[in-house]
Protein backbone atom coordinates (compact mmCIF):
# COMPACT_ATOMS: atom_id res chain seq x y z
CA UNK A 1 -16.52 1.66 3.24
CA UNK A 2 -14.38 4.46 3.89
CA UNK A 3 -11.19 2.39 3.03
CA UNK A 4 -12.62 1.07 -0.45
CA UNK A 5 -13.39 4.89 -1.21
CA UNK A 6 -9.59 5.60 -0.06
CA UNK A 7 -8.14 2.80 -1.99
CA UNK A 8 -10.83 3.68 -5.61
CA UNK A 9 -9.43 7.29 -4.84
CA UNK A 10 -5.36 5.58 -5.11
CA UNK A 11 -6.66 4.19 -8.02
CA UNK A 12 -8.05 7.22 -9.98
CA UNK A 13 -4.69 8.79 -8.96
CA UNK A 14 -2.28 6.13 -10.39
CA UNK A 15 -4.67 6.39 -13.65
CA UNK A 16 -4.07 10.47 -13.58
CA UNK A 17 -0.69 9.82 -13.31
CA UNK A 18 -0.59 6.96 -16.00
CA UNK A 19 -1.87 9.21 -18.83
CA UNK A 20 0.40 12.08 -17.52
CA UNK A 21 3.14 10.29 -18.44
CA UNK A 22 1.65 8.91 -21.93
CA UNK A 23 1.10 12.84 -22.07
């Protein structure tokens, strides 16, 4: 459990970074 809730937080941090760059 705590490894899906470490990869879902990757996730939400490649998406941050995503729409920085569209930014």
């Amino acid at each position: 459990f705590r490894a899906q809730h470490r990869g879902v937080r990757n996730v939400n941090f490649f998406l941050f970074r995503l729409t920085k760059l569209y930014a």
